[in-house]
Protein backbone atom coordinates (compact mmCIF):
# COMPACT_ATOMS: atom_id res chain seq x y z
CA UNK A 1 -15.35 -43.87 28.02
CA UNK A 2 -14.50 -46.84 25.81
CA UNK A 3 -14.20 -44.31 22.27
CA UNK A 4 -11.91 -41.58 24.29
CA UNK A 5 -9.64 -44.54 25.26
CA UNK A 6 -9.26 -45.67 22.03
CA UNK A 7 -8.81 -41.83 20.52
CA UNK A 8 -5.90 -41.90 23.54
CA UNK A 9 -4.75 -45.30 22.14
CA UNK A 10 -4.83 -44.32 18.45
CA UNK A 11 -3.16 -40.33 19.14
CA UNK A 12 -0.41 -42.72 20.73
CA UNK A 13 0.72 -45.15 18.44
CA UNK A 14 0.67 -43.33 15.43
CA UNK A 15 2.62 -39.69 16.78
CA UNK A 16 5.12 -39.72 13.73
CA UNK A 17 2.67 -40.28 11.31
CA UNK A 18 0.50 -37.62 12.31
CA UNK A 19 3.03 -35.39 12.23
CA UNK A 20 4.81 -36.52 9.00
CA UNK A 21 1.25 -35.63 7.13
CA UNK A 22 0.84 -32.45 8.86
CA UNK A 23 4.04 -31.25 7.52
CA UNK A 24 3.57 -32.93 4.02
CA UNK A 25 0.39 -30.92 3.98
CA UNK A 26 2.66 -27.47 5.21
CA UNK A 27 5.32 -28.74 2.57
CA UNK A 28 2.26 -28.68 0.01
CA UNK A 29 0.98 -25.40 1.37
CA UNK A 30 4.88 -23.85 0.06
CA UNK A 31 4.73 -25.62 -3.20
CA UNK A 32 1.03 -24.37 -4.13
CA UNK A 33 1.66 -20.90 -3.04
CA UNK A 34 -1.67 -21.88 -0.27
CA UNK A 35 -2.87 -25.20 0.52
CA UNK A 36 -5.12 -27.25 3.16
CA UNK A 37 -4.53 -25.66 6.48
CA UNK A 38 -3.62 -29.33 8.52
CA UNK A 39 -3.86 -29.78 12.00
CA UNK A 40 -1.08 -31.35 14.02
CA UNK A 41 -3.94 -33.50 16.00
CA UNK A 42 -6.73 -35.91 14.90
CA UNK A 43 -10.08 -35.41 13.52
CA UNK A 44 -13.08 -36.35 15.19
CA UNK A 45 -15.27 -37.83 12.53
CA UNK A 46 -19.61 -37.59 14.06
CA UNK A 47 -19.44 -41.25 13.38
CA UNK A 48 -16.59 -41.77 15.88
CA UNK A 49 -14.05 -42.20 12.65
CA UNK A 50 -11.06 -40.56 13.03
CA UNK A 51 -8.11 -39.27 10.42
CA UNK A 52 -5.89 -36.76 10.54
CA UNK A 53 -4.58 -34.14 7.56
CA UNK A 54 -6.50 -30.90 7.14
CA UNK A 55 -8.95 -29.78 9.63
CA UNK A 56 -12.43 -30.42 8.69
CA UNK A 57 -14.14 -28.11 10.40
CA UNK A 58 -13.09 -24.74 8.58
CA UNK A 59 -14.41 -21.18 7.98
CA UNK A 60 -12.52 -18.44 5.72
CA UNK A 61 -12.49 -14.60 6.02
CA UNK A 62 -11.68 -12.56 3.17
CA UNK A 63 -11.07 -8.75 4.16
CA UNK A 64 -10.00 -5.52 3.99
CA UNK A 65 -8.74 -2.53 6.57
CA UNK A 66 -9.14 0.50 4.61
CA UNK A 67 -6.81 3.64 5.63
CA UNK A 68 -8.97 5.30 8.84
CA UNK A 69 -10.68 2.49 9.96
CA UNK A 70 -11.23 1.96 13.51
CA UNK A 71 -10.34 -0.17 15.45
CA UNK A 72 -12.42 -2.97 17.39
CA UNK A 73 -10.19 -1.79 20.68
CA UNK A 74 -7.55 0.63 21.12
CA UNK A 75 -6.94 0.53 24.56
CA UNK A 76 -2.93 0.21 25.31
CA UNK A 77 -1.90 1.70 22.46
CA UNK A 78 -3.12 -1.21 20.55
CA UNK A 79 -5.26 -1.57 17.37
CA UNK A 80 -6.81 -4.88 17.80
CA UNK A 81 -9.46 -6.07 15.27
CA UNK A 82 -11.75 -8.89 16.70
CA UNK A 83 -13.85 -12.02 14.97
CA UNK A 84 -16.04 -14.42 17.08
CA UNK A 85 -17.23 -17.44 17.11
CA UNK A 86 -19.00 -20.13 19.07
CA UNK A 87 -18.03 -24.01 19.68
CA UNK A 88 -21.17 -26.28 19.80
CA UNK A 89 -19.05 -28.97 20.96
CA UNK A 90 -15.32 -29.91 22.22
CA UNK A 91 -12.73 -30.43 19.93
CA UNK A 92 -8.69 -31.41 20.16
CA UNK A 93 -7.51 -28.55 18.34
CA UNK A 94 -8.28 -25.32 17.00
CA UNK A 95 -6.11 -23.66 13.98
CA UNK A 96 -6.25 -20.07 13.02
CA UNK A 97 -3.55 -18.25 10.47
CA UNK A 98 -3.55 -14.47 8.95
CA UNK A 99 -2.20 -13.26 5.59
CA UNK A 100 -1.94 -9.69 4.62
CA UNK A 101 -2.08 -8.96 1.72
CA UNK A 102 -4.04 -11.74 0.26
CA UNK A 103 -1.99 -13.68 -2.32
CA UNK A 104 -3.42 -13.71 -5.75
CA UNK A 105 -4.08 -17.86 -6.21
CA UNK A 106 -6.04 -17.50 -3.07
CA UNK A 107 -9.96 -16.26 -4.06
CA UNK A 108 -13.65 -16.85 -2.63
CA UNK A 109 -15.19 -19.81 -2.69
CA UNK A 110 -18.65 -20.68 -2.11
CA UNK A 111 -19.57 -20.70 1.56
CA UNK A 112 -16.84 -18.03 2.21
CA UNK A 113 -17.02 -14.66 3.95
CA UNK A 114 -16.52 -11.60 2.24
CA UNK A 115 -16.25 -8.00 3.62
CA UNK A 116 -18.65 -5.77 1.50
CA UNK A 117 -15.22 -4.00 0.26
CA UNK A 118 -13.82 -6.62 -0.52
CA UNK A 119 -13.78 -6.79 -3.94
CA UNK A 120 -13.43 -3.11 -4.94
CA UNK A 121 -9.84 -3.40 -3.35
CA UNK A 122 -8.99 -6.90 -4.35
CA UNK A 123 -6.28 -6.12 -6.55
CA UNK A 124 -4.32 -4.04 -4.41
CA UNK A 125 -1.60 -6.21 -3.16
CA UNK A 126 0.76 -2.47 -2.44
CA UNK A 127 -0.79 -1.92 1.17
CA UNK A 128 -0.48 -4.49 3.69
CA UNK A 129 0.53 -5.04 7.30
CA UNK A 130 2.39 -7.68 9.52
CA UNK A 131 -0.10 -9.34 11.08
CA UNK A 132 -0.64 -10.78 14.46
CA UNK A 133 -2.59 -13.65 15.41
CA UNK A 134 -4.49 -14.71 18.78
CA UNK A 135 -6.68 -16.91 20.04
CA UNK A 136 -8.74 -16.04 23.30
CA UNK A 137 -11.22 -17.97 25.08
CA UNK A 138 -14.14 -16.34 27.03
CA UNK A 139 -14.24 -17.75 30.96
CA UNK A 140 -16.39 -16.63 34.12
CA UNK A 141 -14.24 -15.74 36.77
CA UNK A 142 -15.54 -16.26 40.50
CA UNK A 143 -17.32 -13.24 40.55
CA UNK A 144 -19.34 -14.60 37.34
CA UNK A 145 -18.13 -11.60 35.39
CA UNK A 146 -16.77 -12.60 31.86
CA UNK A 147 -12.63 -12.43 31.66
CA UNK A 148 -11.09 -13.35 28.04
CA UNK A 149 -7.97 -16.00 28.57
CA UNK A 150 -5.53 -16.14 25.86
CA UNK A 151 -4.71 -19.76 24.37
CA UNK A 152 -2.13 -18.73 21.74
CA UNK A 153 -0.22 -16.38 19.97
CA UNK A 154 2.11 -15.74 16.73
CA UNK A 155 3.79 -13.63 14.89
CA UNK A 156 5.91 -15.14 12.04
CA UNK A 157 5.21 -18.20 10.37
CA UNK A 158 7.43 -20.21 7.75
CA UNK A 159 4.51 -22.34 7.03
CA UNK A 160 2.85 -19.50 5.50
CA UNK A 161 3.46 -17.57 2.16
CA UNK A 162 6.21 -14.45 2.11
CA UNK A 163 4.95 -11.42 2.17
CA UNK A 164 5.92 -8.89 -1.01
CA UNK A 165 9.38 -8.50 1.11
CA UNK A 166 10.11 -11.53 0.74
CA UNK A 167 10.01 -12.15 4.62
CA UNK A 168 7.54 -14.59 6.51
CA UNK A 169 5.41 -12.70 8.53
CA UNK A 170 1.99 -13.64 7.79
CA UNK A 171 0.66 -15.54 11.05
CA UNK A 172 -0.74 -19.02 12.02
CA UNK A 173 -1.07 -20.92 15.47
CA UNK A 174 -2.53 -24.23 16.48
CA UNK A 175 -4.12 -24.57 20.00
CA UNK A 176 -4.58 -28.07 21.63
CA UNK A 177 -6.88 -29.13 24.56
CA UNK A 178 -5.45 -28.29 27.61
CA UNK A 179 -6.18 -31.66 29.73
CA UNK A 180 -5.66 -29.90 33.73
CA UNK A 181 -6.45 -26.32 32.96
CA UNK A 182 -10.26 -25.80 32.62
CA UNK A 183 -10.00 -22.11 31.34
CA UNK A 184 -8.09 -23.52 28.00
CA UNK A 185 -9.76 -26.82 27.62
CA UNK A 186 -11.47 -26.12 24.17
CA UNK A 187 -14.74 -26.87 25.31
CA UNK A 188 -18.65 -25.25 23.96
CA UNK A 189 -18.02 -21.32 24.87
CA UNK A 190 -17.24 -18.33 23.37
CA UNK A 191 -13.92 -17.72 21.63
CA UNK A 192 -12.67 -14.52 19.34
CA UNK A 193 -9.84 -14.52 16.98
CA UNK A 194 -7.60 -10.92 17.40
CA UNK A 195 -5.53 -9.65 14.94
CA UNK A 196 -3.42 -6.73 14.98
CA UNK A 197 -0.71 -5.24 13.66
CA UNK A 198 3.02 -6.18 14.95
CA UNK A 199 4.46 -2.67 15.65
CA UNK A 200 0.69 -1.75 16.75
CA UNK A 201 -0.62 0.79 13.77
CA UNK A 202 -4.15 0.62 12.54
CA UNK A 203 -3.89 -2.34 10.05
CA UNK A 204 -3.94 -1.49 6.30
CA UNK A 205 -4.76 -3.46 3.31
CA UNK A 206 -6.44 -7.26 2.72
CA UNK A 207 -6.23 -9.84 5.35
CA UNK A 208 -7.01 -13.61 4.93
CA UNK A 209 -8.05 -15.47 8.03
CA UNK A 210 -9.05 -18.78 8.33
CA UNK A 211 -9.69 -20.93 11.15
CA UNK A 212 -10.28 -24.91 11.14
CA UNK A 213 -11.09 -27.49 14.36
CA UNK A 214 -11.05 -31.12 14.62
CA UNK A 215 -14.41 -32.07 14.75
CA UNK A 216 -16.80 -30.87 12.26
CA UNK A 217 -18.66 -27.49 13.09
CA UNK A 218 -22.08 -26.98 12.10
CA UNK A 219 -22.90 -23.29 11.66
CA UNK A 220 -19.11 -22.26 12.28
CA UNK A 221 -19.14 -18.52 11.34
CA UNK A 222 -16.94 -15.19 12.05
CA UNK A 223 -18.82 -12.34 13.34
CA UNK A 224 -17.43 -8.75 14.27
CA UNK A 225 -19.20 -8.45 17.75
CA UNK A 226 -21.06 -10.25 20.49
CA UNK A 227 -24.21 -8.64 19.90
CA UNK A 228 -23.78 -9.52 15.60
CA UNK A 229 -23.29 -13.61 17.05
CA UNK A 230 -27.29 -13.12 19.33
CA UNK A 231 -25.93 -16.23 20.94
CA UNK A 232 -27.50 -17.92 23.37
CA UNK A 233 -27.41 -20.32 26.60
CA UNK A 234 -23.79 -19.10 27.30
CA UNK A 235 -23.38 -17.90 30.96
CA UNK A 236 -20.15 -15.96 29.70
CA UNK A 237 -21.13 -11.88 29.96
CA UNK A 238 -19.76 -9.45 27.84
């Protein structure tokens, strides 16, 4: 009880400057074409340490929809792509953002993902789509059946580079803790990231994704289906 007070304490006297680096690090992100992806919360160092800046928990997606590619769900008229993952272990915040196509200074590094056709269609930057971003959370309703809870949502982001229009549509939210509402405190479960086209076509051409939490992550991984993540001990049923 005695370190979450003084998290409270510390969140509380310092709200300008967390904010004034988060946008330094956005203002950075404009200047560099693509820079640290910052959280507008603090980070929850293992040895109770905390800072704030980019997250530090992070995991990167590089990908590509190829023309007739299906869909993860196309119910509603939709074409929704989906990417899991698992938390371990709360955390304040949780950061996702989508770029189509992928800008040239941005490449894989070591410890990145990387769609097997990836690279064969890396330097086509001509097809691309508007992408949507959205963060759901898997919950047990009271019948026990597993229900997926949306926890944010965008569309257009100036944070983010333009597009080869010249218009900011690439997308990127930030989801905080929800302190009453149990079904969006960001708590160990079972979470996806969807993205999808804006005007609801199959999605076309390379996608970045990247999503970052608060705390650090061991094992923090993207994975195409429940079945592809084989994880365990969660009650949530797909």
């Amino acid at each position: 009880m005695t370190s979450l007070r003084k998290d409270r304490k510390t969140c509380f006297i310092y709200p300008a400057l967390i904010l004034g680096v988060a946008l330094l690090c956005c203002g950075v992100s404009r200047a560099q074409r693509m820079g640290p992806f910052c959280s507008f919360s603090v980070n929850q160092e293992p040895d109770g340490n905390v800072s704030i800046g980019p997250y530090i928990g992070t995991v990167s997606y590089f990908g590509y929809f190829e023309d007739g590619n299906l869909a993860d769900d196309t119910s509603a008229n939709q074409n929704k792509y989906y990417f899991y993952f698992s938390l371990p272990q709360s955390t304040n915040e949780i950061g996702a953002r989508a770029l189509s196509p992928i800008p040239t200074t941005i490449m894989p590094s070591r410890g990145d993902q990387v769609a097997m056709n990836y690279f064969e269609n890396e330097t086509n930057k001509s097809d691309f789509f508007d992408p949507v971003i959205m963060l759901e959370k898997c919950v047990n309703d009271e019948s026990g059946k597993g229900v997926w809870v949306q926890l944010g949502i965008n569309d257009n982001s100036e944070e983010l580079p333009a597009q080869p229009t010249g218009e900011r549509n690439n997308a990127l939210i930030r989801v905080s803790s929800d302190s009453v509402d149990v079904s969006k405190m960001l708590v160990p479960g079972v979470y996806r990231i969807v993205v999808k086209d804006k005007f609801d076509r199959p999605a076309v051409g390379g996608c970045f994704l990247q999503v970052g939490t608060t705390c650090r992550v061991s094992g923090l991984w993207l994975y195409k289906s429940p079945a592809e993540m084989a994880v365990k001990n969660f009650s949530c049923r797909y």
